[in-house]
C-alpha atoms as a PDB file:
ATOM      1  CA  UNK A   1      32.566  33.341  26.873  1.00  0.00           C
ATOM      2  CA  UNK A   2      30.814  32.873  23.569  1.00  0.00           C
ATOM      3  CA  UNK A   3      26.636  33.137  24.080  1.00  0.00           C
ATOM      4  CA  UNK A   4      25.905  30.787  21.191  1.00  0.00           C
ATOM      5  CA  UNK A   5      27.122  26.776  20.709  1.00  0.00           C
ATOM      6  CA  UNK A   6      30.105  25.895  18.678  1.00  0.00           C
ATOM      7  CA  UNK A   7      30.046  25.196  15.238  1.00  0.00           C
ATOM      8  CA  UNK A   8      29.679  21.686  14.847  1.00  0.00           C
ATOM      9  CA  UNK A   9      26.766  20.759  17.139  1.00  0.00           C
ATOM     10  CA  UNK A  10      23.409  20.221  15.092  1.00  0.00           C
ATOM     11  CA  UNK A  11      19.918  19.453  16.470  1.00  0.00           C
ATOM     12  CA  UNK A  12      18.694  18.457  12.434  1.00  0.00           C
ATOM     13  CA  UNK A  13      19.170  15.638  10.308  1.00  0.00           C
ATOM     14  CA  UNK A  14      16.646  13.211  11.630  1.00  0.00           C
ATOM     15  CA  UNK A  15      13.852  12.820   9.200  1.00  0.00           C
ATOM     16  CA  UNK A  16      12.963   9.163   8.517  1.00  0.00           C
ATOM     17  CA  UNK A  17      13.449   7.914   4.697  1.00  0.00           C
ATOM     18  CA  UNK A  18      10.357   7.982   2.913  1.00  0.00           C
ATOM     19  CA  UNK A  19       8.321   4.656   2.382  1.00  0.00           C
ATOM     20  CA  UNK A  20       7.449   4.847  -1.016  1.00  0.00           C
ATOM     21  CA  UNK A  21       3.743   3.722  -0.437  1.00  0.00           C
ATOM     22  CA  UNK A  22       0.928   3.398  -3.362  1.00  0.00           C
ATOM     23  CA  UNK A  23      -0.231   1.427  -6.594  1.00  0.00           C
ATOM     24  CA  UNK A  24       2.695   0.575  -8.094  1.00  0.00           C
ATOM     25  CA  UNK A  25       0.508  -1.291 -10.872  1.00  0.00           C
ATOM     26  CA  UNK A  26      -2.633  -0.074 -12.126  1.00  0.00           C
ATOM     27  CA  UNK A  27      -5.782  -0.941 -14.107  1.00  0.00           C
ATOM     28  CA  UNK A  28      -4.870  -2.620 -17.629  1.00  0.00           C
ATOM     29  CA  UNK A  29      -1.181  -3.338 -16.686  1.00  0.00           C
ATOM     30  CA  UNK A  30       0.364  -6.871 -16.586  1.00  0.00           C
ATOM     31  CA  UNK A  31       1.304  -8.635 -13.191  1.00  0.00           C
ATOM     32  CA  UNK A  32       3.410 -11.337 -12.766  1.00  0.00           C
ATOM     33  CA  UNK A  33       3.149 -14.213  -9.998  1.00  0.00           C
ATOM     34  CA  UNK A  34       4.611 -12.200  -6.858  1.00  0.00           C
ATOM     35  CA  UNK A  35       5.034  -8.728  -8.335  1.00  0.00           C
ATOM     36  CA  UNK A  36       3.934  -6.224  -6.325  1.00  0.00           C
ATOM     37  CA  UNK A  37       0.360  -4.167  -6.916  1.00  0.00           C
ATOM     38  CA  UNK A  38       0.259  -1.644  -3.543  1.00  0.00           C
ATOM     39  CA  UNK A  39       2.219  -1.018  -0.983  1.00  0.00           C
ATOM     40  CA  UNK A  40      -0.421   0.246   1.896  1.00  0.00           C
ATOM     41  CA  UNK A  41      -0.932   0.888   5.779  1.00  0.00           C
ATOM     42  CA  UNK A  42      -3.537  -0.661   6.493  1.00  0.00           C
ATOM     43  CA  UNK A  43      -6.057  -1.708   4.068  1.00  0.00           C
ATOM     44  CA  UNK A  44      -7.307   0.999   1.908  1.00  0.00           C
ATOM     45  CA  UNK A  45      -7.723  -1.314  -1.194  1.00  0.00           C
ATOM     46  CA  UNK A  46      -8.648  -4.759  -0.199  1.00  0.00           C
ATOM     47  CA  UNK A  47      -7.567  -8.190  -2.236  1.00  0.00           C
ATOM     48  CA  UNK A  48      -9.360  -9.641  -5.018  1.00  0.00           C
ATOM     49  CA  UNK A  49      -9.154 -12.848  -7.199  1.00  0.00           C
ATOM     50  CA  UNK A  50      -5.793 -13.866  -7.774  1.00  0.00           C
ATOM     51  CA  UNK A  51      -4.480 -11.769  -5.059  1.00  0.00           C
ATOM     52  CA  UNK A  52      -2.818 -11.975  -1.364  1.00  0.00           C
ATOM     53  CA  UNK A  53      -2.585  -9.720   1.187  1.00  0.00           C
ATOM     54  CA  UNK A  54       1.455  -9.608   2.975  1.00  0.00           C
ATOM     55  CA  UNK A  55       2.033  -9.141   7.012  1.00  0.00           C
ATOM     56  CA  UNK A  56       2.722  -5.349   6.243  1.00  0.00           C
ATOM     57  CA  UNK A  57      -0.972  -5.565   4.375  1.00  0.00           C
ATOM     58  CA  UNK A  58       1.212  -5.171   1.142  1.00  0.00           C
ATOM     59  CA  UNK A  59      -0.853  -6.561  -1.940  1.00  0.00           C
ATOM     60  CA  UNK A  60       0.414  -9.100  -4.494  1.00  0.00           C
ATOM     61  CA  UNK A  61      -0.268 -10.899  -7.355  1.00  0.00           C
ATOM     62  CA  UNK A  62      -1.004 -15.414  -7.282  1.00  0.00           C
ATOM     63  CA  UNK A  63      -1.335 -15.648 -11.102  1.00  0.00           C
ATOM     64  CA  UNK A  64      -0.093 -13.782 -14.265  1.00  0.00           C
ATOM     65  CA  UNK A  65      -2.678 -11.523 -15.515  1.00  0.00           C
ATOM     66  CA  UNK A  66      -4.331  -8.003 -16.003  1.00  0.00           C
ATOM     67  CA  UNK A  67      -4.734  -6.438 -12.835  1.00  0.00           C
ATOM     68  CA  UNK A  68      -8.842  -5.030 -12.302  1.00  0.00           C
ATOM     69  CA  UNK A  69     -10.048  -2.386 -10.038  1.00  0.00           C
ATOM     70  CA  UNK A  70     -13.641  -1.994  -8.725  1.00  0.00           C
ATOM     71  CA  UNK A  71     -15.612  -0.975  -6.053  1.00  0.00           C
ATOM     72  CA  UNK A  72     -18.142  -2.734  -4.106  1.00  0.00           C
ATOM     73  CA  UNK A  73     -19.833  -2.833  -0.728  1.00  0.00           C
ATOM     74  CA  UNK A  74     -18.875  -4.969   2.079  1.00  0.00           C
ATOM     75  CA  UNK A  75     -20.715  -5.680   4.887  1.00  0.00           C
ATOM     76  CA  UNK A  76     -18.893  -5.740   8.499  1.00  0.00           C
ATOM     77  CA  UNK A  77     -19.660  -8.266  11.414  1.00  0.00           C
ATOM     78  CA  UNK A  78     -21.762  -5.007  13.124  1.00  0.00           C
ATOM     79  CA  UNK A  79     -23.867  -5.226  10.280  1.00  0.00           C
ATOM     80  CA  UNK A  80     -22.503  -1.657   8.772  1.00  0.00           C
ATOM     81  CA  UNK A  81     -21.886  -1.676   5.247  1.00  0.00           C
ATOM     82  CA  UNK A  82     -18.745   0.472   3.871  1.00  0.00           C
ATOM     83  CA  UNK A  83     -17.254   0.421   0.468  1.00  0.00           C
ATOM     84  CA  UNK A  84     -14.455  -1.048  -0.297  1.00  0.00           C
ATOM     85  CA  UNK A  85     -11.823  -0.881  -3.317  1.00  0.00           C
ATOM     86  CA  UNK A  86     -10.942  -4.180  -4.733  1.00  0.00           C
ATOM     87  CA  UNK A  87      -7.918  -5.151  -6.354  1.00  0.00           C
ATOM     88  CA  UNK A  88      -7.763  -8.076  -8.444  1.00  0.00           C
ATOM     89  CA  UNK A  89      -5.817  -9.997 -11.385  1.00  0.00           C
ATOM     90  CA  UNK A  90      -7.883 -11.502 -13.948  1.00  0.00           C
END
């Protein structure tokens, strides 16, 4: 009898696809109504002006315009502030 498995019989092979996550427009580039800025879990850049925030906390764009990053402070319901990076299209 043979001390090793067959040939055939493989314990690799399940890695999950990669989700392609991160700014897929940045500063000074165009956006069109519904185009796509970031793809995010959870919400490392929050939405700005002209800017909605999917079930999957995806960010897009509302209007056709530059798309504007900045970062200001945001104060939570604990009274903490935090900063935040803000995503908008002007």
């Amino acid at each position: 009898m043979s001390t090793t498995k067959s040939a055939g019989s493989t314990r690799l092979g399940r890695d999950s696809r990669p989700k392609y996550l991160g700014v897929k427009l940045f500063a000074g580039e165009k956006a069109k109504v519904g185009q796509i800025l970031i793809r995010q879990r959870g919400t490392k850049w929050v939405p700005g002006k002209n800017v909605r925030k999917g079930s999957d906390d995806t960010l897009y764009a509302m209007k056709e315009g530059l798309v504007s990053f900045k970062e200001t402070r945001k104060l939570a319901f604990n009274n903490t502030q935090r900063f935040v990076k803000v995503i908008s299209v002007l």
